[in-house]
C-alpha atoms as a PDB file:
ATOM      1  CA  UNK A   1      12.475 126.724 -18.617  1.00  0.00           C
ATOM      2  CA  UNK A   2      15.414 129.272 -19.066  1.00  0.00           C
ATOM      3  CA  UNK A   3      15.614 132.669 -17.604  1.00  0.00           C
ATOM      4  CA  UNK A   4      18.150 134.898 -18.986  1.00  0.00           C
ATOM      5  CA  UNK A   5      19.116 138.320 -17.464  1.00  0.00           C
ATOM      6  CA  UNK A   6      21.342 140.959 -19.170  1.00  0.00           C
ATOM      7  CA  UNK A   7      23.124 143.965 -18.009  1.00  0.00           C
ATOM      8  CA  UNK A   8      26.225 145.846 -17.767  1.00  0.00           C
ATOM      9  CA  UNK A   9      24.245 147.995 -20.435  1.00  0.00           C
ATOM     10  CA  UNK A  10      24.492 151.990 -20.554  1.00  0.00           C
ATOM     11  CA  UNK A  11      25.794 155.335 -22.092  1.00  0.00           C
ATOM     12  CA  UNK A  12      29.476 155.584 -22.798  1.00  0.00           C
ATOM     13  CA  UNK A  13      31.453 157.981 -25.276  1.00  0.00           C
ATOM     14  CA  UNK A  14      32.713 156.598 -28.606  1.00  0.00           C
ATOM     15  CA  UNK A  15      35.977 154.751 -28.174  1.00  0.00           C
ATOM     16  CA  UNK A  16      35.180 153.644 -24.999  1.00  0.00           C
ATOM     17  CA  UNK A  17      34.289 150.354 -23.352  1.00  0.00           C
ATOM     18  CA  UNK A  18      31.694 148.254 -21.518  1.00  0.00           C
ATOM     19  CA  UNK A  19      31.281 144.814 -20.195  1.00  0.00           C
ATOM     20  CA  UNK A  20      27.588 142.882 -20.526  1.00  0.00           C
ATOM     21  CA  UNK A  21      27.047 139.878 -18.663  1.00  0.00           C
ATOM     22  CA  UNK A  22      23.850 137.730 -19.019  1.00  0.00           C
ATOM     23  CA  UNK A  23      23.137 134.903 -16.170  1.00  0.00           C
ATOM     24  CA  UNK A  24      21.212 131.900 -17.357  1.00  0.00           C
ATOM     25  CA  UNK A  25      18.802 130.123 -14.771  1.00  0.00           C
ATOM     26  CA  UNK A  26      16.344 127.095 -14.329  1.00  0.00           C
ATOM     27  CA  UNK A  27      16.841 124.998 -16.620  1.00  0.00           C
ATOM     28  CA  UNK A  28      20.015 124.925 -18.447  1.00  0.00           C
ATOM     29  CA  UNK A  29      21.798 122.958 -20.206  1.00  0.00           C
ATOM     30  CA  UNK A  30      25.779 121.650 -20.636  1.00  0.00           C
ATOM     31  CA  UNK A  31      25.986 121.720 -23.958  1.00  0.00           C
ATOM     32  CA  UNK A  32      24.652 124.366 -24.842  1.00  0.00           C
ATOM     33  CA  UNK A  33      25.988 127.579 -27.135  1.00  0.00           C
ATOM     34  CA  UNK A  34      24.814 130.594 -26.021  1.00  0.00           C
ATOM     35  CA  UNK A  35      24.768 134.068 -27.849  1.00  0.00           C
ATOM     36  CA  UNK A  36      24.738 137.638 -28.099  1.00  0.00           C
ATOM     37  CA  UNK A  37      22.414 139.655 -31.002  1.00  0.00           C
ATOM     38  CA  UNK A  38      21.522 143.306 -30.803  1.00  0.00           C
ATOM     39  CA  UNK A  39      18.888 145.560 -32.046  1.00  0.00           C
ATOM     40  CA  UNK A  40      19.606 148.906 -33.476  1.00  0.00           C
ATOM     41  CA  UNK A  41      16.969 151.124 -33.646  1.00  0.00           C
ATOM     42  CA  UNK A  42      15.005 151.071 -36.791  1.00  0.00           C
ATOM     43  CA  UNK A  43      17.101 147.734 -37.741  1.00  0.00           C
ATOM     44  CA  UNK A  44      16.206 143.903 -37.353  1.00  0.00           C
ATOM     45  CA  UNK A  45      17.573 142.309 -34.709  1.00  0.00           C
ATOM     46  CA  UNK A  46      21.122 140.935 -35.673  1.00  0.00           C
ATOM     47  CA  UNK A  47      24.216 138.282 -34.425  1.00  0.00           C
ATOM     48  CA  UNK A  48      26.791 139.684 -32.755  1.00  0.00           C
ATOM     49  CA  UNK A  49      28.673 136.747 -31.283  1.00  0.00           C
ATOM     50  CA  UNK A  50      28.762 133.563 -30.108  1.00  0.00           C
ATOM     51  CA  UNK A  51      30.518 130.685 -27.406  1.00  0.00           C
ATOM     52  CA  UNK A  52      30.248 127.286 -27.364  1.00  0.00           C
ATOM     53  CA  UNK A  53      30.063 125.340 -24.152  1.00  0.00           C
ATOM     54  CA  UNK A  54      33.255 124.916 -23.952  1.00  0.00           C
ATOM     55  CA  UNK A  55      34.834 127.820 -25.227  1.00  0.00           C
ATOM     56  CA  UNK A  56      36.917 125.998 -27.566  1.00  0.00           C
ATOM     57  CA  UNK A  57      34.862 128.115 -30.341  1.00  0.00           C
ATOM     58  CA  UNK A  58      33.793 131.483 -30.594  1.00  0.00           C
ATOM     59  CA  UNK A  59      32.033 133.087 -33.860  1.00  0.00           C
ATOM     60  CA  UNK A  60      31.700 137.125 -34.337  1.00  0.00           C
ATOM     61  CA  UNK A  61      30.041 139.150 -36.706  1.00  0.00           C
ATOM     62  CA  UNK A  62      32.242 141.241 -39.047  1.00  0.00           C
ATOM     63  CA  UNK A  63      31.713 144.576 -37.672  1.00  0.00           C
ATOM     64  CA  UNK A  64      33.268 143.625 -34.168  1.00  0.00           C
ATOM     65  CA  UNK A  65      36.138 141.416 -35.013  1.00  0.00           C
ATOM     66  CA  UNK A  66      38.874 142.697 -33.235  1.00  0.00           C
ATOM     67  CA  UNK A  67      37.156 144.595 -30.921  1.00  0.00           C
ATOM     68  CA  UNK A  68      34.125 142.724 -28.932  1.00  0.00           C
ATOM     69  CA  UNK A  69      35.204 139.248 -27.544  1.00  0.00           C
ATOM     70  CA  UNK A  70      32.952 136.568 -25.865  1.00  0.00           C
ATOM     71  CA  UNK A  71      33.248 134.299 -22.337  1.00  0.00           C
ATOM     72  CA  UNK A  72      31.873 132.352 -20.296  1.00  0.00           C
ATOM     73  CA  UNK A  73      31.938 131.089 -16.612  1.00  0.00           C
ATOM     74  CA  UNK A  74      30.385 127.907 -17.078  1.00  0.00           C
ATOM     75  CA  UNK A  75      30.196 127.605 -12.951  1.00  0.00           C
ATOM     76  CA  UNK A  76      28.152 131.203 -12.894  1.00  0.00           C
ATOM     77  CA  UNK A  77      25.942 130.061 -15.678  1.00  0.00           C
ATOM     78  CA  UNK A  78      27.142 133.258 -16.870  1.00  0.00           C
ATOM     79  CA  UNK A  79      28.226 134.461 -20.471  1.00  0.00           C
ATOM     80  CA  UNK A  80      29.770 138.120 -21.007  1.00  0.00           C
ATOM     81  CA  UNK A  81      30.418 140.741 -24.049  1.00  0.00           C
ATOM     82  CA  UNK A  82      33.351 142.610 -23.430  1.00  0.00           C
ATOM     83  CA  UNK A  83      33.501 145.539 -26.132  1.00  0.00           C
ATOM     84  CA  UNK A  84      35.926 148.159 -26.761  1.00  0.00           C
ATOM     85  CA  UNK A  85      36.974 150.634 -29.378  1.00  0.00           C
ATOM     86  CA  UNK A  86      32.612 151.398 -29.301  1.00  0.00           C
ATOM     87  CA  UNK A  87      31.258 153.342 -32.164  1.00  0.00           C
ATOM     88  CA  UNK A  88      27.983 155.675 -32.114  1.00  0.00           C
ATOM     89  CA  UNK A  89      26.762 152.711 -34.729  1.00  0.00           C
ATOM     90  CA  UNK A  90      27.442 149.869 -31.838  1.00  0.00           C
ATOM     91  CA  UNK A  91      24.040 151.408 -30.104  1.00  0.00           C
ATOM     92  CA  UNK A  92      21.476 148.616 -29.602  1.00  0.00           C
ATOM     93  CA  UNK A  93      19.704 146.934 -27.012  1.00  0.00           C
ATOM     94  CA  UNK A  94      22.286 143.902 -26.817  1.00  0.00           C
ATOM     95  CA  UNK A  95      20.051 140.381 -26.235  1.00  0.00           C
ATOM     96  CA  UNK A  96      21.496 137.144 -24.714  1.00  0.00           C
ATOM     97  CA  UNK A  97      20.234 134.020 -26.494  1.00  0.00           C
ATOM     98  CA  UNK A  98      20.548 130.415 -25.196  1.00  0.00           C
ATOM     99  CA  UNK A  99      18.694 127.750 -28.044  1.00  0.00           C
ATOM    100  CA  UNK A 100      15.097 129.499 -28.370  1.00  0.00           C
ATOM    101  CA  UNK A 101      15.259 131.490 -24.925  1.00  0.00           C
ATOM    102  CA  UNK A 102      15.746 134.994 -25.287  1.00  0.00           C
ATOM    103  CA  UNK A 103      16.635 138.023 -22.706  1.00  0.00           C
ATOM    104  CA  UNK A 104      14.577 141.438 -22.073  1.00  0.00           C
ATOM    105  CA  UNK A 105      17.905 142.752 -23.438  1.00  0.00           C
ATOM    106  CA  UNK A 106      20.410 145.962 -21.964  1.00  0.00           C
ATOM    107  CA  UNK A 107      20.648 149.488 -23.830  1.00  0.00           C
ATOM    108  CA  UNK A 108      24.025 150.109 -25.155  1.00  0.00           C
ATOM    109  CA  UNK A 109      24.660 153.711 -25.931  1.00  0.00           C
ATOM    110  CA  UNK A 110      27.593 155.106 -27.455  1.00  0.00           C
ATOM    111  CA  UNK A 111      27.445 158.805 -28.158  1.00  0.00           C
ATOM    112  CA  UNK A 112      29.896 160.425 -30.640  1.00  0.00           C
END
């Protein structure tokens, strides 16, 4: 079983930046893609990006191309979110997702 644990999460003014991380335990896998979704509130829960094991390829949703970008440290078991430029509309809890395993997730507020 997979244990994922997110944070980096918290309240930051718009145009400003933040850095989630989310550290996968038990039992993972090599080959595995891992992502990141969010839920805004009032919204369904939506992709934001994602890595593949490698991190030869890396998929983003439309609204943060150009301004969120995905890694991973393969030898931390670790994947991370770097966004900048945030927007009051980038507020979510932000969820790390590795095959059917999901995080408790990390409150991203960005106040205008």
């Amino acid at each position: 079983q997979v244990q994922l644990v997110e944070s980096g999460g918290g309240l930051v003014q718009a145009g400003g930046s933040l850095r989630l991380s989310c550290e996968a335990s038990g039992r993972t896998f090599s080959s595995n893609t891992m992502a990141w979704f969010r839920r805004a509130p009032g919204k369904e829960r939506e992709f934001v990006a994602s890595i593949t094991w490698s991190g030869g390829t890396k998929t983003y949703a439309d609204f943060v191309k150009g301004r969120f970008t995905i890694s991973r440290d393969n030898a931390k078991n670790t994947v991370y979110l770097q966004m900048n430029s945030l927007k009051p509309e980038d507020t979510a809890v932000y969820y790390c997702n590795l095959n059917s395993c999901w995080g408790r997730g990390t409150q991203v507020t960005v106040s205008s």
